[in-house]
Protein backbone atom coordinates (compact mmCIF):
# COMPACT_ATOMS: atom_id res chain seq x y z
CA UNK A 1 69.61 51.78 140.13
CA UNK A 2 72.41 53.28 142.25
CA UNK A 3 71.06 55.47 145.13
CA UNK A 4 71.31 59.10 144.91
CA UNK A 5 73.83 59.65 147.14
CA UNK A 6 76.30 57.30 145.46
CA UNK A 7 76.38 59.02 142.56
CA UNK A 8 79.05 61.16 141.60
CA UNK A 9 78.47 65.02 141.31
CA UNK A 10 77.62 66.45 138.07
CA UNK A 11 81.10 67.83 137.84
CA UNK A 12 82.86 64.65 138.80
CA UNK A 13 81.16 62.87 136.07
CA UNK A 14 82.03 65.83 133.34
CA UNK A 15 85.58 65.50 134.32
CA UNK A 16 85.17 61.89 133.80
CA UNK A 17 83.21 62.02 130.69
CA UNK A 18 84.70 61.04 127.47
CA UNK A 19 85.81 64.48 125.35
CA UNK A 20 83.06 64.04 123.18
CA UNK A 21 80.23 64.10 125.43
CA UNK A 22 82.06 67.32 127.52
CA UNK A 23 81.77 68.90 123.97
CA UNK A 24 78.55 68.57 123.95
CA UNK A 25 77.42 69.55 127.10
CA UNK A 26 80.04 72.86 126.39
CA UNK A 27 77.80 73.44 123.25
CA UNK A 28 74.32 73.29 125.44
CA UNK A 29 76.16 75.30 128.09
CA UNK A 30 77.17 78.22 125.74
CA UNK A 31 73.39 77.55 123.19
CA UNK A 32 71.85 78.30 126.94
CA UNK A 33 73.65 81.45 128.15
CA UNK A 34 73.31 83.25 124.29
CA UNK A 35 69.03 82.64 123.93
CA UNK A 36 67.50 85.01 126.79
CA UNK A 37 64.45 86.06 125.83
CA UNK A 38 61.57 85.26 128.34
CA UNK A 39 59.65 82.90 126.24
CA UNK A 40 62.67 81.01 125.87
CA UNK A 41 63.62 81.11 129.56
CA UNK A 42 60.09 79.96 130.07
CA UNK A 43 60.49 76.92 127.85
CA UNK A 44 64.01 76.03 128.93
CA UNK A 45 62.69 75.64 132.23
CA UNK A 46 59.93 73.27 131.27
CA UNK A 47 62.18 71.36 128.83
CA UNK A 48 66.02 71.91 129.94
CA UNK A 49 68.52 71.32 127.40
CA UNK A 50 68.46 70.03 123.93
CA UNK A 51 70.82 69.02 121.53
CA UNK A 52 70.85 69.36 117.96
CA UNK A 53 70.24 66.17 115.11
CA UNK A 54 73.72 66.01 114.68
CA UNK A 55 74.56 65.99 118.30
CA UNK A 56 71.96 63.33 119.23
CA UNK A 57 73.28 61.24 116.15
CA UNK A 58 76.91 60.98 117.91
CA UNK A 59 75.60 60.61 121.35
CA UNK A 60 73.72 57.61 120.36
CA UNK A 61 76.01 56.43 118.04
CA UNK A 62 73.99 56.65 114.95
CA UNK A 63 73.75 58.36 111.53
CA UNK A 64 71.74 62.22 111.22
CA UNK A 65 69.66 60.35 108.76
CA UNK A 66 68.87 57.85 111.29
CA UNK A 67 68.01 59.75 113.76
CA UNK A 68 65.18 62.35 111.17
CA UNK A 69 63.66 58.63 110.90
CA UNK A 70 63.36 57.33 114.53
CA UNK A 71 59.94 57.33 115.48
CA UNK A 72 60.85 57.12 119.22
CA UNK A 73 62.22 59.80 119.85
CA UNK A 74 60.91 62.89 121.83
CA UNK A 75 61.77 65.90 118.85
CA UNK A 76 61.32 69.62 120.19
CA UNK A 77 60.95 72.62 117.26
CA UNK A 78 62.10 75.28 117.59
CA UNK A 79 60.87 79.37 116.38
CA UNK A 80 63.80 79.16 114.07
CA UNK A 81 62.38 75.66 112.63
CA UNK A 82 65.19 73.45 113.32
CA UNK A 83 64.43 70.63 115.30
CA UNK A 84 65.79 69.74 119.22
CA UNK A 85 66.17 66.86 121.45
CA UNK A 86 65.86 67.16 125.15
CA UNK A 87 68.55 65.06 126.86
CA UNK A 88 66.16 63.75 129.84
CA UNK A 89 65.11 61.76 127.52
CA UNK A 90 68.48 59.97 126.92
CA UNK A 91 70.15 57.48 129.88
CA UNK A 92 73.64 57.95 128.87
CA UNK A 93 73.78 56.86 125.46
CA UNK A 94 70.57 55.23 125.01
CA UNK A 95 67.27 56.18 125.05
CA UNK A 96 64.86 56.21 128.66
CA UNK A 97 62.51 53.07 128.67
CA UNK A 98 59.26 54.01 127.43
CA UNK A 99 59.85 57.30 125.95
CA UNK A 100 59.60 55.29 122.46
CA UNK A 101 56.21 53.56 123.58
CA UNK A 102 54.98 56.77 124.77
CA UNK A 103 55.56 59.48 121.39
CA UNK A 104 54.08 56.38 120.06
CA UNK A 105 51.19 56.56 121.97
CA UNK A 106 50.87 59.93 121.87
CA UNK A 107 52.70 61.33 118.77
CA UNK A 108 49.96 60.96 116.15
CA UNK A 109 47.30 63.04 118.29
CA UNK A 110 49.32 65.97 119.41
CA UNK A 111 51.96 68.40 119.09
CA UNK A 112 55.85 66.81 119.62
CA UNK A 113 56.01 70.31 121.88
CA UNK A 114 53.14 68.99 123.86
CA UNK A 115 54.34 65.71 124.15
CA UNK A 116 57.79 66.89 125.32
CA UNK A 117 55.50 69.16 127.76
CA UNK A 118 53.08 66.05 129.05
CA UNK A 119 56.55 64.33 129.96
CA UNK A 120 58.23 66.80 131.88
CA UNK A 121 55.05 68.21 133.83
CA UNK A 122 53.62 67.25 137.09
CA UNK A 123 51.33 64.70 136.74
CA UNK A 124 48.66 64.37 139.80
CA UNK A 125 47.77 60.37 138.44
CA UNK A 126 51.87 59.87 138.86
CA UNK A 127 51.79 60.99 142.34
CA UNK A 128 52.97 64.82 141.32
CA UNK A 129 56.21 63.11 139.29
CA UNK A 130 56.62 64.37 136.07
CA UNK A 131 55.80 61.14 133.83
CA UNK A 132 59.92 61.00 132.47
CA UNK A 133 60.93 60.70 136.30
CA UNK A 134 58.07 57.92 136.37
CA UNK A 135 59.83 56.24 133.69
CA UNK A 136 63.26 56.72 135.24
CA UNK A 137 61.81 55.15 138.14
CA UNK A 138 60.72 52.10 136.11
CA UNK A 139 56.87 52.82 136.11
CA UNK A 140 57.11 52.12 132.32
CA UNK A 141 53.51 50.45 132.05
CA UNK A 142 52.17 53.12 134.04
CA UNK A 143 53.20 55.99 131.97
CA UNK A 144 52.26 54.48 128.59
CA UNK A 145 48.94 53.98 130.09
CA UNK A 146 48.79 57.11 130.89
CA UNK A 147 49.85 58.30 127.51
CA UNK A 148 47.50 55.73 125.43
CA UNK A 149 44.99 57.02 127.70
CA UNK A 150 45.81 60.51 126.85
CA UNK A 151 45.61 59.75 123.15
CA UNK A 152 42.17 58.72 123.31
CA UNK A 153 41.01 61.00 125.12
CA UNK A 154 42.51 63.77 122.74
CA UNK A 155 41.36 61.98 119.50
């Protein structure tokens, strides 16, 4: 993992990005300033950005279709019904390590919405790190733990 403060800044690595990928970070950008109603600012704080089927089909390189079917993946819905992918849950163009193990922990018992929620909130057994930034961090068999645990204790 390369230290923090060898990384390049957010807007070095959008000028840097391939055109594809800066169109769809232009598409969150302008998806973000147009929905400002509370609730949603509320949410989009919890969650951050999303992108649609068809956007997480080209970022990972695979077919709409394919993507409605992946079990692994973290899928957000939305009041109008369609369906949203956070991108925290995406390492460039794959997926994080663990998120799969942990929806499938996790994704028969509750709510994708409250899975999406359990990943991104504080958790007190992960040290106050939200359990994606556990995962991030490589504390994969800790955080499915923590999920499978979850799931038993909600079933």
């Amino acid at each position: 993992m390369v230290a923090t403060a060898e990384r390049a800044s957010v807007a070095e690595r959008y000028e840097r990005a391939h055109p594809h990928i800066r169109a769809l970070i232009d598409r969150l950008l302008e998806r973000d300033a147009a929905d400002g109603d509370d609730w949603a600012a509320t949410w989009r704080a919890q969650i951050g950005p999303a992108l649609t089927q068809r956007d997480t089909a080209a970022l990972l390189g695979k077919s709409p279709q394919a993507v409605a079917k992946d079990p692994g993946l973290v899928r957000v819905p939305t009041r109008d019904r369609r369906v949203m992918y956070p991108v925290w849950q995406f390492d460039g163009r794959r997926r994080v390590d663990g998120v799969a193990e942990v929806v499938a922990a996790v994704g028969q018992t509750v709510a994708p919405s409250t899975v999406a929620a359990w990943l991104t909130a504080p958790n007190p057994q992960l040290d106050g790190r939200a359990p994606i930034a556990a995962l991030r961090a490589g504390d994969r068999d800790r955080v499915v733990a923590l999920a499978e645990q979850l799931a038993g204790d909600l079933a």
